[in-house]
PDB file of N, CA and C in Angstrom:
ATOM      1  N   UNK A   1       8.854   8.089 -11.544  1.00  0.00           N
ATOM      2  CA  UNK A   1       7.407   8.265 -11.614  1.00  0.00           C
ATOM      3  C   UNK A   1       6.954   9.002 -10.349  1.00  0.00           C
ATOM      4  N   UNK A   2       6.281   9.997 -10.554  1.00  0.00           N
ATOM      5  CA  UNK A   2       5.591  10.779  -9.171  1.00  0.00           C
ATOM      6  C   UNK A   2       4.902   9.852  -8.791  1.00  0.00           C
ATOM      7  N   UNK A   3       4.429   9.992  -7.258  1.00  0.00           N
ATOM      8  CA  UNK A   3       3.500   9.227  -6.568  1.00  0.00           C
ATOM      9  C   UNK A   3       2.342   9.377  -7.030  1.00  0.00           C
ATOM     10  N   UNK A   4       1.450  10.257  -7.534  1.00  0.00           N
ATOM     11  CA  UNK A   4       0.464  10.609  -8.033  1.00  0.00           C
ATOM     12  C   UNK A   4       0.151   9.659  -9.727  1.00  0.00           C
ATOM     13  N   UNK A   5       1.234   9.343 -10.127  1.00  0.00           N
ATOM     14  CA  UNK A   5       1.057   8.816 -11.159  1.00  0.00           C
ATOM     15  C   UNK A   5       1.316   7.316 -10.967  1.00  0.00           C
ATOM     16  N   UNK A   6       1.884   6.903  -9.978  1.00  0.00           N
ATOM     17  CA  UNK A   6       1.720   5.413  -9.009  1.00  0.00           C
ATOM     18  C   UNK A   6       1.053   5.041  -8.637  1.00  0.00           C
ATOM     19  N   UNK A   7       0.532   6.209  -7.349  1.00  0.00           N
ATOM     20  CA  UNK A   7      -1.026   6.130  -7.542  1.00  0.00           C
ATOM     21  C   UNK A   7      -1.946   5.697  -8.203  1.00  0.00           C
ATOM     22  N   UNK A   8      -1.981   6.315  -9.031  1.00  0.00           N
ATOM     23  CA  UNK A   8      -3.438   6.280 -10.443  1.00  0.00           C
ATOM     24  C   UNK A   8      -2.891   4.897 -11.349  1.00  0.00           C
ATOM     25  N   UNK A   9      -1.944   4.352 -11.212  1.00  0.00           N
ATOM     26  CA  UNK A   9      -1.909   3.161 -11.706  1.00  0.00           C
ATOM     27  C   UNK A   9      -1.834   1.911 -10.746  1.00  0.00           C
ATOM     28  N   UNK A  10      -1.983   2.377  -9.389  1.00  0.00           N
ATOM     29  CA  UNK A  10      -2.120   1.110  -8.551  1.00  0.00           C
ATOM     30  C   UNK A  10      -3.584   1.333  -8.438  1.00  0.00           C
ATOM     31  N   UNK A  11      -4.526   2.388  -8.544  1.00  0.00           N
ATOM     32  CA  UNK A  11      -5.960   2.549  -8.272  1.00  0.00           C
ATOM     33  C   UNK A  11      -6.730   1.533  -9.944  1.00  0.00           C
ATOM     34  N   UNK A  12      -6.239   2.190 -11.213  1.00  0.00           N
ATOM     35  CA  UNK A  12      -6.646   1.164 -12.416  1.00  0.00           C
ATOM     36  C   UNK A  12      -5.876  -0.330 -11.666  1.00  0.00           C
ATOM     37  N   UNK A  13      -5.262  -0.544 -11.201  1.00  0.00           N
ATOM     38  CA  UNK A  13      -4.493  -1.974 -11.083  1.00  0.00           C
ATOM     39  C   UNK A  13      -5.953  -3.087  -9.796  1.00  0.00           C
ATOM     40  N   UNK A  14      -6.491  -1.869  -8.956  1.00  0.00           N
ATOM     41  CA  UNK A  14      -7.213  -2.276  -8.293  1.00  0.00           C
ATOM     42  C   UNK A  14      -8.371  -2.365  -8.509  1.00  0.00           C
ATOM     43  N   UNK A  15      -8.791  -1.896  -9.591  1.00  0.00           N
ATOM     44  CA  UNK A  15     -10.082  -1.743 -10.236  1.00  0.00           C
ATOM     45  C   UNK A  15     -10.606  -3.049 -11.302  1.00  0.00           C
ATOM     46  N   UNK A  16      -9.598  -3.093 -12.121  1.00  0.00           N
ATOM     47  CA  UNK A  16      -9.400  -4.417 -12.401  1.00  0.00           C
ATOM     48  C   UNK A  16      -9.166  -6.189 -11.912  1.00  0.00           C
ATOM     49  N   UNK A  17      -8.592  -5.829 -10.984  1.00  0.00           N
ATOM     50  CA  UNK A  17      -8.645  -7.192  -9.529  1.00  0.00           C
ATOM     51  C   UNK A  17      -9.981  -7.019  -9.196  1.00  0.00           C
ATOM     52  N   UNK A  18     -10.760  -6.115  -8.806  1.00  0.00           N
ATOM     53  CA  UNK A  18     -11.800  -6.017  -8.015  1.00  0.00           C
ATOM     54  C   UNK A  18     -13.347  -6.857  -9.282  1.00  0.00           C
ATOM     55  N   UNK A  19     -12.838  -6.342 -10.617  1.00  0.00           N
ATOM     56  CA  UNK A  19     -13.628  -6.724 -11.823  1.00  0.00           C
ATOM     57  C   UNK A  19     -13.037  -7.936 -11.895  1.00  0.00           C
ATOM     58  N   UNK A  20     -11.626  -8.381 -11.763  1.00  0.00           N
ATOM     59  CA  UNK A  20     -11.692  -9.859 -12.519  1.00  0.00           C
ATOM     60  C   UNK A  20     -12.229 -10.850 -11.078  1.00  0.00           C
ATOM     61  N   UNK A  21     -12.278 -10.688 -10.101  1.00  0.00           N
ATOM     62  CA  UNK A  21     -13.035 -11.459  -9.038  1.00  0.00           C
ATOM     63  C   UNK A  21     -14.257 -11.513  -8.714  1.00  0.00           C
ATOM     64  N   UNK A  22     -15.352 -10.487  -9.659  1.00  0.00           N
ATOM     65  CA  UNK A  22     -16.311 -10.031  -9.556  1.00  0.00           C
ATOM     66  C   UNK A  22     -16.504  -9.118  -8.304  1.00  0.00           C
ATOM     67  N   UNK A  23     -16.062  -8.610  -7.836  1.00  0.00           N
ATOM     68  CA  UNK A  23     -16.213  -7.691  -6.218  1.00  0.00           C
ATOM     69  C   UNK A  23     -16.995  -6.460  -6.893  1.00  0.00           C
ATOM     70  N   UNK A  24     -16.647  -5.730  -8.325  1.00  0.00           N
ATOM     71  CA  UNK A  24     -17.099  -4.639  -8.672  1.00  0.00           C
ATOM     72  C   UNK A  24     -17.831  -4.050  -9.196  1.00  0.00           C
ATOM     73  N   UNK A  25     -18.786  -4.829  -9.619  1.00  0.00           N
ATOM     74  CA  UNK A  25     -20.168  -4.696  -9.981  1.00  0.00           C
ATOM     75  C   UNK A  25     -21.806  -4.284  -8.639  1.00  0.00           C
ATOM     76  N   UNK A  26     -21.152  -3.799  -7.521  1.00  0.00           N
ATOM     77  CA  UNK A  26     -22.189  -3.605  -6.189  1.00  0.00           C
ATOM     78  C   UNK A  26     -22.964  -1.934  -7.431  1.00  0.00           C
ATOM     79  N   UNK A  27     -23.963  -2.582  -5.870  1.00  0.00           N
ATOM     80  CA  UNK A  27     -25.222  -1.600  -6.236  1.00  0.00           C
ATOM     81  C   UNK A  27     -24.436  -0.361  -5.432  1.00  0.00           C
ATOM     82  N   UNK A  28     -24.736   0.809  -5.967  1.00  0.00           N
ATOM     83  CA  UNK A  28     -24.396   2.267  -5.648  1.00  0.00           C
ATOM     84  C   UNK A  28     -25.096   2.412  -4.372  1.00  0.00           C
ATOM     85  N   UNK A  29     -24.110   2.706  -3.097  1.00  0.00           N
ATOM     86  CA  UNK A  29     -25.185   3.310  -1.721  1.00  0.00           C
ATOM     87  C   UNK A  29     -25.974   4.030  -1.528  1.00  0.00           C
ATOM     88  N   UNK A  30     -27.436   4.220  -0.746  1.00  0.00           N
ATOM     89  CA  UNK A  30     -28.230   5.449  -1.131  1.00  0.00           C
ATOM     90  C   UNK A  30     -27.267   6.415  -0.564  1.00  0.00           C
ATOM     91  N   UNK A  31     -27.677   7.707  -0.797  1.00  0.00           N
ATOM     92  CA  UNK A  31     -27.012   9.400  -0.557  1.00  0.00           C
ATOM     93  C   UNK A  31     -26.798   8.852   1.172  1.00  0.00           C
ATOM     94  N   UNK A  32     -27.017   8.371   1.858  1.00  0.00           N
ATOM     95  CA  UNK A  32     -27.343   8.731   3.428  1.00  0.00           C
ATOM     96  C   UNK A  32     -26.619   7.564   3.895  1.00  0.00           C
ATOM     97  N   UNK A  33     -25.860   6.272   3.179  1.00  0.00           N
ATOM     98  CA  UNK A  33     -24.865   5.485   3.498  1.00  0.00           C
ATOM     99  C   UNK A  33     -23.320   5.916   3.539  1.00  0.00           C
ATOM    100  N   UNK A  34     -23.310   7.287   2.517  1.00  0.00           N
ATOM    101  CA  UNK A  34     -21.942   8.221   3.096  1.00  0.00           C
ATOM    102  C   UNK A  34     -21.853   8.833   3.532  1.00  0.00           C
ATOM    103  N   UNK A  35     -22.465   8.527   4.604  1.00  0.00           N
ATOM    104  CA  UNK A  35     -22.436   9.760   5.745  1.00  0.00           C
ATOM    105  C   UNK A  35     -22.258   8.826   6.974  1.00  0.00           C
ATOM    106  N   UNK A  36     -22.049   7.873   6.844  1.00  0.00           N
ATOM    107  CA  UNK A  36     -21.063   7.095   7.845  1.00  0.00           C
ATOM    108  C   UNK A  36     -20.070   7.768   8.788  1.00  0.00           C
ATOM    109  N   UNK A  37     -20.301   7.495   9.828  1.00  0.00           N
ATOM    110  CA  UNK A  37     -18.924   7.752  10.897  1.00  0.00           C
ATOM    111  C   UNK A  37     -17.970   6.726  11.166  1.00  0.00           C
ATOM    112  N   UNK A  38     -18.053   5.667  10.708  1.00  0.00           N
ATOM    113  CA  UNK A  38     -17.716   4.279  11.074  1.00  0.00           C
ATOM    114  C   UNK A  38     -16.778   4.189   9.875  1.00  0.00           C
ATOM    115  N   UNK A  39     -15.723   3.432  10.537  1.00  0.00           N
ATOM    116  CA  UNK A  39     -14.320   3.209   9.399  1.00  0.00           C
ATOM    117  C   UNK A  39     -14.511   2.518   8.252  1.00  0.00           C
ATOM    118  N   UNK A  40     -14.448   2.682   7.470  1.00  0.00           N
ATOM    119  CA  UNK A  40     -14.888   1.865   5.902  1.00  0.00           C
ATOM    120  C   UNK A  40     -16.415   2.150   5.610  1.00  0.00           C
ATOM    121  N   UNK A  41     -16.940   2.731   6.340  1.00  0.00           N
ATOM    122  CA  UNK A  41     -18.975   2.782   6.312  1.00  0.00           C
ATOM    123  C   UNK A  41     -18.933   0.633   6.331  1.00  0.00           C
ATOM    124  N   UNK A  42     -18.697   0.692   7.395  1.00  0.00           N
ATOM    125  CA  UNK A  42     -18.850  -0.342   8.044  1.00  0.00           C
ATOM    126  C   UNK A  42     -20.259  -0.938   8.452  1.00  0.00           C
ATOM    127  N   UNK A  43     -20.963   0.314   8.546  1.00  0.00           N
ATOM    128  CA  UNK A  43     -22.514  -0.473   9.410  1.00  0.00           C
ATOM    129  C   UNK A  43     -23.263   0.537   8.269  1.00  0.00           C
ATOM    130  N   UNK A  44     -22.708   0.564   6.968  1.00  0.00           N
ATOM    131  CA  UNK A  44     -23.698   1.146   5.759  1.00  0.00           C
ATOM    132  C   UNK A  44     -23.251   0.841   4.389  1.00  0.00           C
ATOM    133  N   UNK A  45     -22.052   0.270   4.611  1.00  0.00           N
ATOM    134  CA  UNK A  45     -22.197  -0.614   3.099  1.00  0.00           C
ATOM    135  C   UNK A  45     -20.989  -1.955   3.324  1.00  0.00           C
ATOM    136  N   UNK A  46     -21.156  -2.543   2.292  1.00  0.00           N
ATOM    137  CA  UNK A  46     -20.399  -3.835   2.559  1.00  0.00           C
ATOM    138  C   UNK A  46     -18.851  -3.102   1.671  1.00  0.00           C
ATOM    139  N   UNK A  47     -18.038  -3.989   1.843  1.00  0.00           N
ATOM    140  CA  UNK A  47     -16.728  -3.014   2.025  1.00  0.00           C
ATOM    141  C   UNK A  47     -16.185  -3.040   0.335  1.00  0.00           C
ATOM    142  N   UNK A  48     -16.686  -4.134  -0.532  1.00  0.00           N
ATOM    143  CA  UNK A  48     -16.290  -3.694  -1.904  1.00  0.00           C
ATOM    144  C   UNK A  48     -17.443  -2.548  -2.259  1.00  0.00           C
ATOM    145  N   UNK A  49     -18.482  -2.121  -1.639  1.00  0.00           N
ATOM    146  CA  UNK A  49     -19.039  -1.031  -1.945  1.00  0.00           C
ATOM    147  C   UNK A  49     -18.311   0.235  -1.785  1.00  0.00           C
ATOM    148  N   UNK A  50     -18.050   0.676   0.103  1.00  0.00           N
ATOM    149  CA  UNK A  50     -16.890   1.087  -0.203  1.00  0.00           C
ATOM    150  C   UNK A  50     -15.474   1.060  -0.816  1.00  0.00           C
ATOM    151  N   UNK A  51     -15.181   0.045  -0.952  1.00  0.00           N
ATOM    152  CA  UNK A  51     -13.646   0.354  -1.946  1.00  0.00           C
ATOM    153  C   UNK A  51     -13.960   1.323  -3.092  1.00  0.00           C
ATOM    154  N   UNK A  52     -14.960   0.944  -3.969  1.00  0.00           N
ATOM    155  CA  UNK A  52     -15.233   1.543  -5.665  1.00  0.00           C
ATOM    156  C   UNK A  52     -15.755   3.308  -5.044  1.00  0.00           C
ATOM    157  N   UNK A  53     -16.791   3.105  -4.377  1.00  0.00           N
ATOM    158  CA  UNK A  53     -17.595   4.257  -4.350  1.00  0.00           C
ATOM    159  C   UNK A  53     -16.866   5.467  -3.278  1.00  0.00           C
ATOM    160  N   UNK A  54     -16.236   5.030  -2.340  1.00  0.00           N
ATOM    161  CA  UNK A  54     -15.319   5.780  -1.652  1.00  0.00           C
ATOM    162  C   UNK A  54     -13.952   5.920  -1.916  1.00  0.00           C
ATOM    163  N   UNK A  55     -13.236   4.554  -1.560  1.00  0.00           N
ATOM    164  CA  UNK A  55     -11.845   4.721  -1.469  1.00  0.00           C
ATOM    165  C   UNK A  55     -10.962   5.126  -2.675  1.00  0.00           C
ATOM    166  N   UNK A  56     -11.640   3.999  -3.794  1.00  0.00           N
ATOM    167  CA  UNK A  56     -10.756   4.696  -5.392  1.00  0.00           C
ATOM    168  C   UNK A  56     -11.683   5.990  -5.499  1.00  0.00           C
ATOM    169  N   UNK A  57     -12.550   6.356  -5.618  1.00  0.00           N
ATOM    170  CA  UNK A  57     -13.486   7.332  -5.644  1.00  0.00           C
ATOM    171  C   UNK A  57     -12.339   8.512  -5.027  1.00  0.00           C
ATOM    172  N   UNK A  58     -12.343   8.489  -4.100  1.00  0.00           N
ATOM    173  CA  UNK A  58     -11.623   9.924  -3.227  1.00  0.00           C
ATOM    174  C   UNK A  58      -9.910   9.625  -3.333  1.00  0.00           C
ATOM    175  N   UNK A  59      -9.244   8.360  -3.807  1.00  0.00           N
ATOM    176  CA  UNK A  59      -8.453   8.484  -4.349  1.00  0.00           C
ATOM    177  C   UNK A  59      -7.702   9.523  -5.629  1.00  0.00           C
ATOM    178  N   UNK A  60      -8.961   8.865  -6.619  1.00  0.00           N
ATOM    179  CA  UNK A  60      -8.790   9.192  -7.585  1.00  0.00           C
ATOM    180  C   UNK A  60      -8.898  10.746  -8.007  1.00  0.00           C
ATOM    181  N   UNK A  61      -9.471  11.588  -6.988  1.00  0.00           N
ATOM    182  CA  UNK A  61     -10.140  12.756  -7.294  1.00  0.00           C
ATOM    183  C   UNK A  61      -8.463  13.794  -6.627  1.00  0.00           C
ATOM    184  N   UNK A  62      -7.852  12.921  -5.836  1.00  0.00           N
ATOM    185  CA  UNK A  62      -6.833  13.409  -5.089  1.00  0.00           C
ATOM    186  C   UNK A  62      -5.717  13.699  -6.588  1.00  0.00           C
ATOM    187  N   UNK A  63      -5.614  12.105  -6.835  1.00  0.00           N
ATOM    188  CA  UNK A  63      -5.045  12.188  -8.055  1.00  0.00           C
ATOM    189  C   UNK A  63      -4.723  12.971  -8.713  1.00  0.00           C
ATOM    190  N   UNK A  64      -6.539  13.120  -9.793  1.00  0.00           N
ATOM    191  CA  UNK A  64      -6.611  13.761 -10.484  1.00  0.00           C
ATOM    192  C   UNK A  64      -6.386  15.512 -10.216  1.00  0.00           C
ATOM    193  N   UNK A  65      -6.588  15.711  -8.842  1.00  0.00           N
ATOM    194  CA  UNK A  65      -6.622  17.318  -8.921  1.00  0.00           C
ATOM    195  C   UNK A  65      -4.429  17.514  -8.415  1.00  0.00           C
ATOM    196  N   UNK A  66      -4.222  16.584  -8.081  1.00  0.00           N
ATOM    197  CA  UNK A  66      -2.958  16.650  -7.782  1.00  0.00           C
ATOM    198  C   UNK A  66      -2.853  16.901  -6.770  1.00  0.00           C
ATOM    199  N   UNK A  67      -3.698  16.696  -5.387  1.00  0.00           N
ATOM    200  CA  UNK A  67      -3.767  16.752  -4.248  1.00  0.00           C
ATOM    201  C   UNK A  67      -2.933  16.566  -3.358  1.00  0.00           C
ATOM    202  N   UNK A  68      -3.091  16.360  -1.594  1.00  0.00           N
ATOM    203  CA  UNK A  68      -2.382  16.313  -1.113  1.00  0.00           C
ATOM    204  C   UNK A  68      -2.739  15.203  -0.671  1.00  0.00           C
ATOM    205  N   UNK A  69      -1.930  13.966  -0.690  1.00  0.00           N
ATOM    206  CA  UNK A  69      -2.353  12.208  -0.145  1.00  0.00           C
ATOM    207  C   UNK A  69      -2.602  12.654   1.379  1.00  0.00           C
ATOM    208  N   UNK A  70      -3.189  11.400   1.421  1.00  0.00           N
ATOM    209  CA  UNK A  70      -3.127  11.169   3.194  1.00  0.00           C
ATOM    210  C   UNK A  70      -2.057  11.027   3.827  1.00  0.00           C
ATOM    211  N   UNK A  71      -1.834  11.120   4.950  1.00  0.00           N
ATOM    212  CA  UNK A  71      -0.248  10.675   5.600  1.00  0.00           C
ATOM    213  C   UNK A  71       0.121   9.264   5.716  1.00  0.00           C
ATOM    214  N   UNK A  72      -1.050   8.895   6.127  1.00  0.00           N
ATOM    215  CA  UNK A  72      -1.574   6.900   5.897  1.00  0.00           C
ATOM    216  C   UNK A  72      -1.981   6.589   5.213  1.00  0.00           C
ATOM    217  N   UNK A  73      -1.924   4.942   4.849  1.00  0.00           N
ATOM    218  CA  UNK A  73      -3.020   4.699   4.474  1.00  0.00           C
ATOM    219  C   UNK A  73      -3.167   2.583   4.929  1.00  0.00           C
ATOM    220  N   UNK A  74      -4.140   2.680   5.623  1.00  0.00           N
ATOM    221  CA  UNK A  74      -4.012   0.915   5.884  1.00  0.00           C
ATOM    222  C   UNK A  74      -5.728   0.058   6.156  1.00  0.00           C
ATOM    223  N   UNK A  75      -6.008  -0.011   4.541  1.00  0.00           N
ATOM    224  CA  UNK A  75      -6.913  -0.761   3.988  1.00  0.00           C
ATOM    225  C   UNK A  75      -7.013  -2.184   4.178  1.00  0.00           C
ATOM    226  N   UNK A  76      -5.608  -2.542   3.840  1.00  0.00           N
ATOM    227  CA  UNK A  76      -5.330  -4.228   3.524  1.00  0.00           C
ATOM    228  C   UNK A  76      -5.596  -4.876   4.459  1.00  0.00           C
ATOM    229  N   UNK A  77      -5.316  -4.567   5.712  1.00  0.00           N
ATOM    230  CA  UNK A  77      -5.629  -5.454   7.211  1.00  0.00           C
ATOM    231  C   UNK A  77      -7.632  -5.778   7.197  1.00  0.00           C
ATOM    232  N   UNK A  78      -8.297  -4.453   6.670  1.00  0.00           N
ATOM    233  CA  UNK A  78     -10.045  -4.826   6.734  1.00  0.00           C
ATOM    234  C   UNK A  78     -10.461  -5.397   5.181  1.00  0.00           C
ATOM    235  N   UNK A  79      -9.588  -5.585   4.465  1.00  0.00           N
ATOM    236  CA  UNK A  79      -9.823  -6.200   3.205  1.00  0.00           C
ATOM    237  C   UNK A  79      -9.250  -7.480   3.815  1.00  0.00           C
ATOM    238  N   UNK A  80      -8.450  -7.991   4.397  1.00  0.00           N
ATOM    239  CA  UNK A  80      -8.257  -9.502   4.261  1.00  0.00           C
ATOM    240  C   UNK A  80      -9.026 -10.031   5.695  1.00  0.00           C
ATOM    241  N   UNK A  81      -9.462  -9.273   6.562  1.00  0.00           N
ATOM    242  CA  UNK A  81     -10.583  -9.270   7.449  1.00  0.00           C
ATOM    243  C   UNK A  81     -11.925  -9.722   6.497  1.00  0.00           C
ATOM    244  N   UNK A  82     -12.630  -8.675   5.366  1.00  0.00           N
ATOM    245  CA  UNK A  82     -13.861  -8.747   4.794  1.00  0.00           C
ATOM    246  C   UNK A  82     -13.363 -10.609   4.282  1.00  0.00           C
ATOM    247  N   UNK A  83     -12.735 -10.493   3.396  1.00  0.00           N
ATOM    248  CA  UNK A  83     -12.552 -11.584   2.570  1.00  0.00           C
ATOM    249  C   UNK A  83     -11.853 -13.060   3.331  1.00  0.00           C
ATOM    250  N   UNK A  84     -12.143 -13.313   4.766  1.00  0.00           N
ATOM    251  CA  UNK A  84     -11.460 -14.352   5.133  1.00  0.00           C
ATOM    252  C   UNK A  84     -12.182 -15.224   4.549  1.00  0.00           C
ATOM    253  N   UNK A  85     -12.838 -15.445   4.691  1.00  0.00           N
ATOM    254  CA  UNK A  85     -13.856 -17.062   3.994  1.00  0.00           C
ATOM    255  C   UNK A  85     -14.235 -17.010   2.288  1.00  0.00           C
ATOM    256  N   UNK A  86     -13.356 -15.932   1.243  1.00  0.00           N
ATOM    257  CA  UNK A  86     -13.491 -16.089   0.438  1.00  0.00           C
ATOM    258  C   UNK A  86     -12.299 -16.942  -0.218  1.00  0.00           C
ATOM    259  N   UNK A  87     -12.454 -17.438  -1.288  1.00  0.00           N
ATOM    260  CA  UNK A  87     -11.517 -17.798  -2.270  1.00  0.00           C
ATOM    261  C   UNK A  87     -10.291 -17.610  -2.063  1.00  0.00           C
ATOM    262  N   UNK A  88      -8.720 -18.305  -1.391  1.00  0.00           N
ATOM    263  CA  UNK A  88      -7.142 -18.133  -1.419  1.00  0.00           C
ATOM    264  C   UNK A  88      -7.299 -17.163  -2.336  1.00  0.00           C
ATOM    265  N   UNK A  89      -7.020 -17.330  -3.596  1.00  0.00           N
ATOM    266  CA  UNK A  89      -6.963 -16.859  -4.397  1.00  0.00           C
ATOM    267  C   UNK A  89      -7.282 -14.930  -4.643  1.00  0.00           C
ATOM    268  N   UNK A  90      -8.738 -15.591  -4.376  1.00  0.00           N
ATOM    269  CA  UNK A  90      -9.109 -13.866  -4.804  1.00  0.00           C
ATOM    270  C   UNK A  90      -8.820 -13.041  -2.906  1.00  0.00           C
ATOM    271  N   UNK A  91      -8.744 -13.678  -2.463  1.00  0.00           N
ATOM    272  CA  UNK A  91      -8.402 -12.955  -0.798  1.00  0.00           C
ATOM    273  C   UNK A  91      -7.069 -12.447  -1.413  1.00  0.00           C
ATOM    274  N   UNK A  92      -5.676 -13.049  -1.839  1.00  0.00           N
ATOM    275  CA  UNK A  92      -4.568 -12.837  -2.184  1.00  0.00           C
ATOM    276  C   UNK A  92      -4.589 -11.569  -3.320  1.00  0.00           C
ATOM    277  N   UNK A  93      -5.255 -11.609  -4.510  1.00  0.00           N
ATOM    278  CA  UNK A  93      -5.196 -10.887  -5.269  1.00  0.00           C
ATOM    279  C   UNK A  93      -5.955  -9.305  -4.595  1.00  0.00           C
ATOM    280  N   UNK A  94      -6.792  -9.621  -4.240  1.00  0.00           N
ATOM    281  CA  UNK A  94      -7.108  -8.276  -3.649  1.00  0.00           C
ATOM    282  C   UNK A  94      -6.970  -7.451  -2.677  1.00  0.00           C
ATOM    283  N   UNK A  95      -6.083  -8.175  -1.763  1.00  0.00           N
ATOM    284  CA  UNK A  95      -5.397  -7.768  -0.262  1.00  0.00           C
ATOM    285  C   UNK A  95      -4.579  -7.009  -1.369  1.00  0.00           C
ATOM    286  N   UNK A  96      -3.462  -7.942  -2.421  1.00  0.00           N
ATOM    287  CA  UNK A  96      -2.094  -7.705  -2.665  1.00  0.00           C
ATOM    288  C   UNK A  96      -2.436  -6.038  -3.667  1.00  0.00           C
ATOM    289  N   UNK A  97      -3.953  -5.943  -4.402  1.00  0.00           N
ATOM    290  CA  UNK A  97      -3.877  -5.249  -4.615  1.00  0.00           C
ATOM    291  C   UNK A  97      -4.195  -3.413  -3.505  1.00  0.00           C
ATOM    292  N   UNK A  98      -4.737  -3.808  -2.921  1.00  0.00           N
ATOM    293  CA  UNK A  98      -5.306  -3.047  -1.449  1.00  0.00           C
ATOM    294  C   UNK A  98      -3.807  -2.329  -0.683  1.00  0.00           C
ATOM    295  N   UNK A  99      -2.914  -3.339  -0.712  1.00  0.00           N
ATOM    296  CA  UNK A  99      -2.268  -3.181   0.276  1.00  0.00           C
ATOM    297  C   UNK A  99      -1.156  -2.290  -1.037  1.00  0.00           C
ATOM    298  N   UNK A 100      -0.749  -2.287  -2.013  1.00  0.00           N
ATOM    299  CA  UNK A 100       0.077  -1.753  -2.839  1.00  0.00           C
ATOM    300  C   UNK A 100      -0.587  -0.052  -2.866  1.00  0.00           C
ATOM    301  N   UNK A 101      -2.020   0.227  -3.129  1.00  0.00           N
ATOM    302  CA  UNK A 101      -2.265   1.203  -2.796  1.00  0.00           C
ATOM    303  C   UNK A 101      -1.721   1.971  -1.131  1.00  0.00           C
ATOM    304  N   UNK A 102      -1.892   0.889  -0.095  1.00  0.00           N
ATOM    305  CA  UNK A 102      -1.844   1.597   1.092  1.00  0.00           C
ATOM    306  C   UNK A 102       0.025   2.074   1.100  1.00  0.00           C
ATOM    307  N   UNK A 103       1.016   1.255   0.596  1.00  0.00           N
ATOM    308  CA  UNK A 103       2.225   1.576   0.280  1.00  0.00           C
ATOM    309  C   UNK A 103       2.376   2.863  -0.191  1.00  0.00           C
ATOM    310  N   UNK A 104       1.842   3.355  -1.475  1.00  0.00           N
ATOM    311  CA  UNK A 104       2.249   4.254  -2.515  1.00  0.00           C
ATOM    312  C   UNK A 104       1.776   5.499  -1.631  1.00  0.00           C
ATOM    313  N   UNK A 105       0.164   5.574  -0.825  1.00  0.00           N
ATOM    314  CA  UNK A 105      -0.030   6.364  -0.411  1.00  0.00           C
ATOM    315  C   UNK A 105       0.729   6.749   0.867  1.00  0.00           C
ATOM    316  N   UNK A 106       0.846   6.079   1.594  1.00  0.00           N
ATOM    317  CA  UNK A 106       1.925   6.000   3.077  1.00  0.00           C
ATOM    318  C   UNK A 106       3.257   6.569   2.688  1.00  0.00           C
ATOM    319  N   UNK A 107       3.726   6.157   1.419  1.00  0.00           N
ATOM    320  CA  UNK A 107       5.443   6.417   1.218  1.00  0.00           C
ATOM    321  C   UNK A 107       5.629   7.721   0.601  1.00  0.00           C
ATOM    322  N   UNK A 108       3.958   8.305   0.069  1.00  0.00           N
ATOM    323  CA  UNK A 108       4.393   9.541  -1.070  1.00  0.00           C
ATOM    324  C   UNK A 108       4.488  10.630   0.385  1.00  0.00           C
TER     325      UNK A 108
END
């Protein structure tokens, strides 16, 4: 399997974790919250905002055009940061999914 097509099935894999925990239903940022300088738009949206609206967002577009990945990628450390005081459970499922993206992209 190309990375690109690992990709795009660890991004649906994360999209779905993010829906079955409820994380993915946030309100859309105004135009002027992506324009953040700050890592994750940290001091302009809460971070399952960014995940959907940025990270699979500009994932997916990489994907789809067959782009060139990042050289990195390490999400999972500020996802299990956002989510310390949430749910074992959904902290686990969504790090584990976070961090499988940061793999596929790092290794392609």
């Amino acid at each position: 399997m190309t990375p690109h097509a690992e990709l795009d099935q660890a991004l649906s894999q994360l999209e779905s974790t993010l829906r079955s925990v409820d994380l993915w239903n946030t309100p859309r940022p105004e135009a002027e919250a992506f324009d953040s300088r700050e890592p994750f738009c940290v001091d302009t949206m809460e971070l399952p905002q960014w995940l959907r609206y940025v990270f699979i967002a500009r994932l997916q577009a990489l994907v789809d055009a067959k782009g060139s990945l990042p050289a990195t990628c390490d999400v999972a450390p500020a996802a299990e940061a956002y989510l310390q005081n949430a749910r074992p459970s959904t902290r686990q499922l969504v790090v584990e999914a976070v961090a499988e993206v940061d793999r596929i992209v790092t290794e392609a």
